[in-house]
N, C-alpha and C. Protein backbone atom coordinates (compact mmCIF):
# COMPACT_ATOMS: atom_id res chain seq x y z
N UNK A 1 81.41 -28.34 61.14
CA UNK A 1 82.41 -28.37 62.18
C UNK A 1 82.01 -29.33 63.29
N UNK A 2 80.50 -29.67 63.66
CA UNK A 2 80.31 -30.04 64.46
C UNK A 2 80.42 -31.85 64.24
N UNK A 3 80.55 -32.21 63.56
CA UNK A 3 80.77 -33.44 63.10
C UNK A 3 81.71 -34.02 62.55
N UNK A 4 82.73 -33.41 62.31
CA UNK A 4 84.06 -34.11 62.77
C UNK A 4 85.03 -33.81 63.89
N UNK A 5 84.26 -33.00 65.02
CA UNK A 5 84.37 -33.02 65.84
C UNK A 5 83.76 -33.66 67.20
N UNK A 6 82.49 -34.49 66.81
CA UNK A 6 82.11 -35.48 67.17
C UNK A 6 82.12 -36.78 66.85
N UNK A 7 83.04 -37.11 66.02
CA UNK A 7 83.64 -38.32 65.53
C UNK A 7 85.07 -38.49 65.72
N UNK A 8 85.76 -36.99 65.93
CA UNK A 8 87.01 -37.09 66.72
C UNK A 8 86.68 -37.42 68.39
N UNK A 9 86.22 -36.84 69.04
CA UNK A 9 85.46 -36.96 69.93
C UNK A 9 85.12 -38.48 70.67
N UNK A 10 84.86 -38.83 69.91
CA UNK A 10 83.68 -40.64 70.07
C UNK A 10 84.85 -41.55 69.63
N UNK A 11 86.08 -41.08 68.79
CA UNK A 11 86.64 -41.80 68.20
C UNK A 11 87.96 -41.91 69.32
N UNK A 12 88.41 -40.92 69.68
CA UNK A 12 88.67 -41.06 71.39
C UNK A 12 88.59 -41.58 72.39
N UNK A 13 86.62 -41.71 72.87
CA UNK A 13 86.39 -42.38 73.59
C UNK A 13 86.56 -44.01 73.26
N UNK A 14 86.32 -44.16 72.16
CA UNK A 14 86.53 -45.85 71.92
C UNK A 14 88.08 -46.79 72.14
N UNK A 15 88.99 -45.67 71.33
CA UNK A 15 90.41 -46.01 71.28
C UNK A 15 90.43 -45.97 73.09
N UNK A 16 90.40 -44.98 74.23
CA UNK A 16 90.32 -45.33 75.14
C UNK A 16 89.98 -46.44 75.67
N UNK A 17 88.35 -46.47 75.27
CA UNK A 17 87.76 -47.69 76.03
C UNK A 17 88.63 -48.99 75.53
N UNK A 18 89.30 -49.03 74.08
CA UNK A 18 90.01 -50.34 74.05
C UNK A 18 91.06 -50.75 75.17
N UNK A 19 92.14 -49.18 75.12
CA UNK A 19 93.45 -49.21 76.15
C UNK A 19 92.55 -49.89 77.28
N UNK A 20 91.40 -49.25 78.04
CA UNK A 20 91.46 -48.68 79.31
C UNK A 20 90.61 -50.54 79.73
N UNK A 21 89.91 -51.25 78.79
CA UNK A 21 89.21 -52.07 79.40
C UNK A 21 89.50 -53.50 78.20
N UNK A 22 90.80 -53.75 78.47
CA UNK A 22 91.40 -54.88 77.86
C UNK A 22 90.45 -56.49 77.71
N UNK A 23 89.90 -56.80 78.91
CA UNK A 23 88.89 -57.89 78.43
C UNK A 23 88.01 -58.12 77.97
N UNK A 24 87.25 -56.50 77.83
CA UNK A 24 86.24 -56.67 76.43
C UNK A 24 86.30 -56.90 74.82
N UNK A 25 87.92 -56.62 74.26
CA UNK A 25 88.20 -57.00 73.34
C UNK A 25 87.58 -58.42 72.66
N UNK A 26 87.20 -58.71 71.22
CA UNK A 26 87.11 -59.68 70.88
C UNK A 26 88.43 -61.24 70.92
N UNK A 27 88.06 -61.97 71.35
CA UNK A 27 89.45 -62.74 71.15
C UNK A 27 89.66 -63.42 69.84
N UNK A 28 89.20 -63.30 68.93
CA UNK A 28 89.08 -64.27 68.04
C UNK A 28 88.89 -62.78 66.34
N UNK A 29 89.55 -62.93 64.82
CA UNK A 29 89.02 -62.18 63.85
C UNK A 29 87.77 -62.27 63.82
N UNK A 30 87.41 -63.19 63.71
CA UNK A 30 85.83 -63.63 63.45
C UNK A 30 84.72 -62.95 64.54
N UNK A 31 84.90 -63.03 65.44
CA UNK A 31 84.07 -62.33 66.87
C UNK A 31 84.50 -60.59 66.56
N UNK A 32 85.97 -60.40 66.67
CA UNK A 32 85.80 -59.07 66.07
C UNK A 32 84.65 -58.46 64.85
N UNK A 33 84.79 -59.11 63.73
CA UNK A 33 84.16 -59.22 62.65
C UNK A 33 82.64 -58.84 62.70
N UNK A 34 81.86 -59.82 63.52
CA UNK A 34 80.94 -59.98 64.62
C UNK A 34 80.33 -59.35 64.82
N UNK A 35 81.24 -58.50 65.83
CA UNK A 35 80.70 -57.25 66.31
C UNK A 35 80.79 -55.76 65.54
N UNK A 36 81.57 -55.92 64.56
CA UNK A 36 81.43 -54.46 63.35
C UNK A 36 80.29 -54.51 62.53
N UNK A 37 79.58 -56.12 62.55
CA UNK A 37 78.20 -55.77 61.69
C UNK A 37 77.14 -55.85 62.79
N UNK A 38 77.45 -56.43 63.98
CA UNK A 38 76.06 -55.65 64.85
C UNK A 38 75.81 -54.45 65.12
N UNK A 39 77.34 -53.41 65.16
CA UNK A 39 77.42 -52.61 65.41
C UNK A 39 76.83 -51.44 63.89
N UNK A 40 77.47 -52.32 63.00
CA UNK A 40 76.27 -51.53 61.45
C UNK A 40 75.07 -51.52 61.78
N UNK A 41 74.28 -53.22 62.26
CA UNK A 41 73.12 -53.23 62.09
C UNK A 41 72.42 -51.95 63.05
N UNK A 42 72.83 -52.04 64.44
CA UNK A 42 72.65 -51.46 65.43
C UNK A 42 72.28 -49.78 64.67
N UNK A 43 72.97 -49.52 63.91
CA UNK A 43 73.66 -47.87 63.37
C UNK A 43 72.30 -47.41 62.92
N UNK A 44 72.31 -48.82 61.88
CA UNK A 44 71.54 -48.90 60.90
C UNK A 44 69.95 -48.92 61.51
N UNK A 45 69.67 -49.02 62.18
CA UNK A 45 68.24 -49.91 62.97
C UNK A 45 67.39 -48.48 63.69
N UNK A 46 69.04 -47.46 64.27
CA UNK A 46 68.77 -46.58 65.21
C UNK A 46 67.54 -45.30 64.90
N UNK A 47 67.41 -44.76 63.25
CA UNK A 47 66.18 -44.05 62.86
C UNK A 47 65.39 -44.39 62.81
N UNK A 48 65.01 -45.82 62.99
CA UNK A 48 64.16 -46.83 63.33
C UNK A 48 63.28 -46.34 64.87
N UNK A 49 64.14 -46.59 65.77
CA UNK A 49 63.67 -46.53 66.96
C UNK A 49 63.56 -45.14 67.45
N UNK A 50 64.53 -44.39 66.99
CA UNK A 50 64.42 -42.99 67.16
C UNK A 50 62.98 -42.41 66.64
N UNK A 51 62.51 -42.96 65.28
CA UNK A 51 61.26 -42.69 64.82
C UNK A 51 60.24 -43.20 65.54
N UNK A 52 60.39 -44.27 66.34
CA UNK A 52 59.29 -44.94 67.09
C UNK A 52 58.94 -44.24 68.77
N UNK A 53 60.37 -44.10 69.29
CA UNK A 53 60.52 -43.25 70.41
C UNK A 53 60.03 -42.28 70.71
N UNK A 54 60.72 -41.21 69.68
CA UNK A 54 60.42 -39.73 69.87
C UNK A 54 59.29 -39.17 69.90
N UNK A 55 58.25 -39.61 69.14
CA UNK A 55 56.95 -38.89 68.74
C UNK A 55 56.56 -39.28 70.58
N UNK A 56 56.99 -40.53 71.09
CA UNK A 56 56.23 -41.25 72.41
C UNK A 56 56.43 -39.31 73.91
N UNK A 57 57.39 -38.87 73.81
CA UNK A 57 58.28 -38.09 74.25
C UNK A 57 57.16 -36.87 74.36
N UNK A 58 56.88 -35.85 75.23
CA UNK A 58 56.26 -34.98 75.50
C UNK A 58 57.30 -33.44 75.12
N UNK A 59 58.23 -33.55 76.04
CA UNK A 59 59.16 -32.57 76.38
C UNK A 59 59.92 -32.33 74.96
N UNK A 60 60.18 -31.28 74.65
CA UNK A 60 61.11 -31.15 73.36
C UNK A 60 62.42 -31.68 74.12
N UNK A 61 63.15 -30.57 75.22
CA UNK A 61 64.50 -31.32 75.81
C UNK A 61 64.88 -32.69 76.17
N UNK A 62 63.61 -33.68 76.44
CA UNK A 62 63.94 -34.78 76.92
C UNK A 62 64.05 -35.94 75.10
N UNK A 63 63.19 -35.11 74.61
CA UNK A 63 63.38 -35.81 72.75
C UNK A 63 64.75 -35.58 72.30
N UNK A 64 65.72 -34.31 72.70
CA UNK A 64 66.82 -34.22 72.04
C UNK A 64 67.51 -34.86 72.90
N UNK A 65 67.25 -34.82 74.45
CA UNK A 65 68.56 -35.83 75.32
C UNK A 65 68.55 -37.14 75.07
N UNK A 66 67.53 -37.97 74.38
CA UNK A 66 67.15 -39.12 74.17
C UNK A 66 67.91 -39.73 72.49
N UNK A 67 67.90 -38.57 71.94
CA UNK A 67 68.14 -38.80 70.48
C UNK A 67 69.92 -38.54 70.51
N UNK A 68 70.23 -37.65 71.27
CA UNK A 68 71.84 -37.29 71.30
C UNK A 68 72.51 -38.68 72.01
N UNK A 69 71.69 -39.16 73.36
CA UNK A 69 72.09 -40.54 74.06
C UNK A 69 72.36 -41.58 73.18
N UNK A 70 71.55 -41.94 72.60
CA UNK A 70 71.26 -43.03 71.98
C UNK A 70 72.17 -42.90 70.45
N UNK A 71 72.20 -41.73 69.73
CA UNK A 71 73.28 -41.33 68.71
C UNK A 71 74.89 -41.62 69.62
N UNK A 72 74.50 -41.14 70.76
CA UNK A 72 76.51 -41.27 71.17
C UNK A 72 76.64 -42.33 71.27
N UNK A 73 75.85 -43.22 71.55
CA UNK A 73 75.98 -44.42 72.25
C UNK A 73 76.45 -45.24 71.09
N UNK A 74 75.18 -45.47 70.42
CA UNK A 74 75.43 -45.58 69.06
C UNK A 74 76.31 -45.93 68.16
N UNK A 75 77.44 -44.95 67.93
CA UNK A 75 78.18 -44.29 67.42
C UNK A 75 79.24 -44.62 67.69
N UNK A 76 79.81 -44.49 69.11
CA UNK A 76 80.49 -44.99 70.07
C UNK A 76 81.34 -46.43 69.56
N UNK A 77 79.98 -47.37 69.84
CA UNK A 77 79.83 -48.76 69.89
C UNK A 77 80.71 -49.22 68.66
N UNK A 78 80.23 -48.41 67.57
CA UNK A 78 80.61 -48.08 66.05
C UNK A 78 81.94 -48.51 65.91
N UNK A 79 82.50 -47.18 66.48
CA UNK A 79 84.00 -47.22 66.37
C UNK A 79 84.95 -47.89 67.39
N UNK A 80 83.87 -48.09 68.25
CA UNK A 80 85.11 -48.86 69.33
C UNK A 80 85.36 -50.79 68.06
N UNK A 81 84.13 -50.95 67.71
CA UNK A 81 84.09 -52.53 66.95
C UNK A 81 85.21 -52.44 66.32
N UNK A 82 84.83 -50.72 65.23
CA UNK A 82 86.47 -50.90 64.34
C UNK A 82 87.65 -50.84 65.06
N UNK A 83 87.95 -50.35 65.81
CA UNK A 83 88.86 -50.43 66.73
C UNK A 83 89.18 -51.95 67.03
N UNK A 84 88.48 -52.43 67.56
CA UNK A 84 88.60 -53.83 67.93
C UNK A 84 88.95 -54.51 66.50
N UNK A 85 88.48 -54.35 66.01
CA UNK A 85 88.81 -55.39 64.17
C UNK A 85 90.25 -54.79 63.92
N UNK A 86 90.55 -53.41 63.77
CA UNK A 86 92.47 -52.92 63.08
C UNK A 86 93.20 -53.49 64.66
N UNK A 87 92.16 -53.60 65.26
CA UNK A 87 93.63 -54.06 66.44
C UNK A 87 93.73 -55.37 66.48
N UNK A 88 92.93 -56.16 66.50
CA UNK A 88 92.82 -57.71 65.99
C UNK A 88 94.05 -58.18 64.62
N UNK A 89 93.20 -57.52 63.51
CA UNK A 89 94.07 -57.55 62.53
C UNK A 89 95.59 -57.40 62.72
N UNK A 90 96.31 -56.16 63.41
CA UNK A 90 97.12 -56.17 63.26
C UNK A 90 98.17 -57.35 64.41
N UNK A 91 97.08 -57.42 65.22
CA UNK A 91 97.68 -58.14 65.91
C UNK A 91 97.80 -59.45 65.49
N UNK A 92 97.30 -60.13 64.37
CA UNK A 92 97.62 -61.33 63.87
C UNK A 92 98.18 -61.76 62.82
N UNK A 93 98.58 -60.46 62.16
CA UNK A 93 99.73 -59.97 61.03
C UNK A 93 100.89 -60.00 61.83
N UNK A 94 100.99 -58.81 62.78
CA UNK A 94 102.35 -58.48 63.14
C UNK A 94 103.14 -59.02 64.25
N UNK A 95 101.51 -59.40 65.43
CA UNK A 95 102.77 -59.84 66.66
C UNK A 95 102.10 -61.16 67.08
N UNK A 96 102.29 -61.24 68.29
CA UNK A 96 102.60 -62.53 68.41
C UNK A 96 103.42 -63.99 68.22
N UNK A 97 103.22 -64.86 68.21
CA UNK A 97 104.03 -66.04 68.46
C UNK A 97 104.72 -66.40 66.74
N UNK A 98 105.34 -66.91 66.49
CA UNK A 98 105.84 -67.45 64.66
C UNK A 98 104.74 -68.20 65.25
N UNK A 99 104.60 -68.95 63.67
CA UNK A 99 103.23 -69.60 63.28
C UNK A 99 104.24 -70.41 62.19
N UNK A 100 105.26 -71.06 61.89
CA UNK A 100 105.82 -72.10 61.56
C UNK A 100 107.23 -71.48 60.90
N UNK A 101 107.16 -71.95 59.63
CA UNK A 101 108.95 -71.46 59.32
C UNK A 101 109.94 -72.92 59.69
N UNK A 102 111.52 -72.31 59.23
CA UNK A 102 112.10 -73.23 60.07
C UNK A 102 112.80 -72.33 61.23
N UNK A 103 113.22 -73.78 62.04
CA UNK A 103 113.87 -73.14 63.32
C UNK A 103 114.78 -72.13 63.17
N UNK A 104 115.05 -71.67 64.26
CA UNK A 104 116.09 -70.31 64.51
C UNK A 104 117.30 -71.47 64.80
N UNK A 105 118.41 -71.40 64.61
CA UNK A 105 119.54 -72.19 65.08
C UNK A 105 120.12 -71.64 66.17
N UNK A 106 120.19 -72.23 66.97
CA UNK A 106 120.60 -71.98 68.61
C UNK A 106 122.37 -71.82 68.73
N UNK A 107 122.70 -72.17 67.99
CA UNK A 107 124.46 -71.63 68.04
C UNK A 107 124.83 -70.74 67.17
């Protein structure tokens, strides 16, 4: 239960963060693109550092606030990229300017 409720959750915050902070968007497919495999690598990298971190950590509470931070964060980053890539995408399928054709006839 607790995990698709923290991916509903995170998946929230990202779709937000797209609405709420419009110039961080990628401008370009490719830059979108970009950022969904840093954001893998990043994913990917994180038991990495978590393994390097944690043992450093004294406190049990400050090992789990460190490991939950860095997972949301994480995670986050994750889905906001995909976010950014289906909104890209669709935005260069569906809207915007024609991209050739013939003219519309004006009478």
């Amino acid at each position: 239960m607790l995990e698709p409720a923290m991916v509903i959750g995170l998946g929230a915050v990202a779709v937000w963060t797209h609405v709420r902070f419009p110039g961080l968007r990628p401008g370009s497919l490719l830059r979108a693109a970009v950022q969904v495999a840093v954001s893998f690598g990043a994913f990917a990298f994180l038991p990495a550092v978590l393994g390097l971190a944690v043992p450093l950590l004294s406190l049990h509470a400050l090992r789990l606030s460190v490991t939950l931070a860095l997972l949301i964060a994480s995670m986050t980053y994750l889905l906001l990229t995909w976010v950014w890539l289906i909104a890209r995408l669709l935005d260069d399928l569906l809207g915007g300017t024609p991209r050739g054709g013939h003219p519309a006839a004006t009478s």
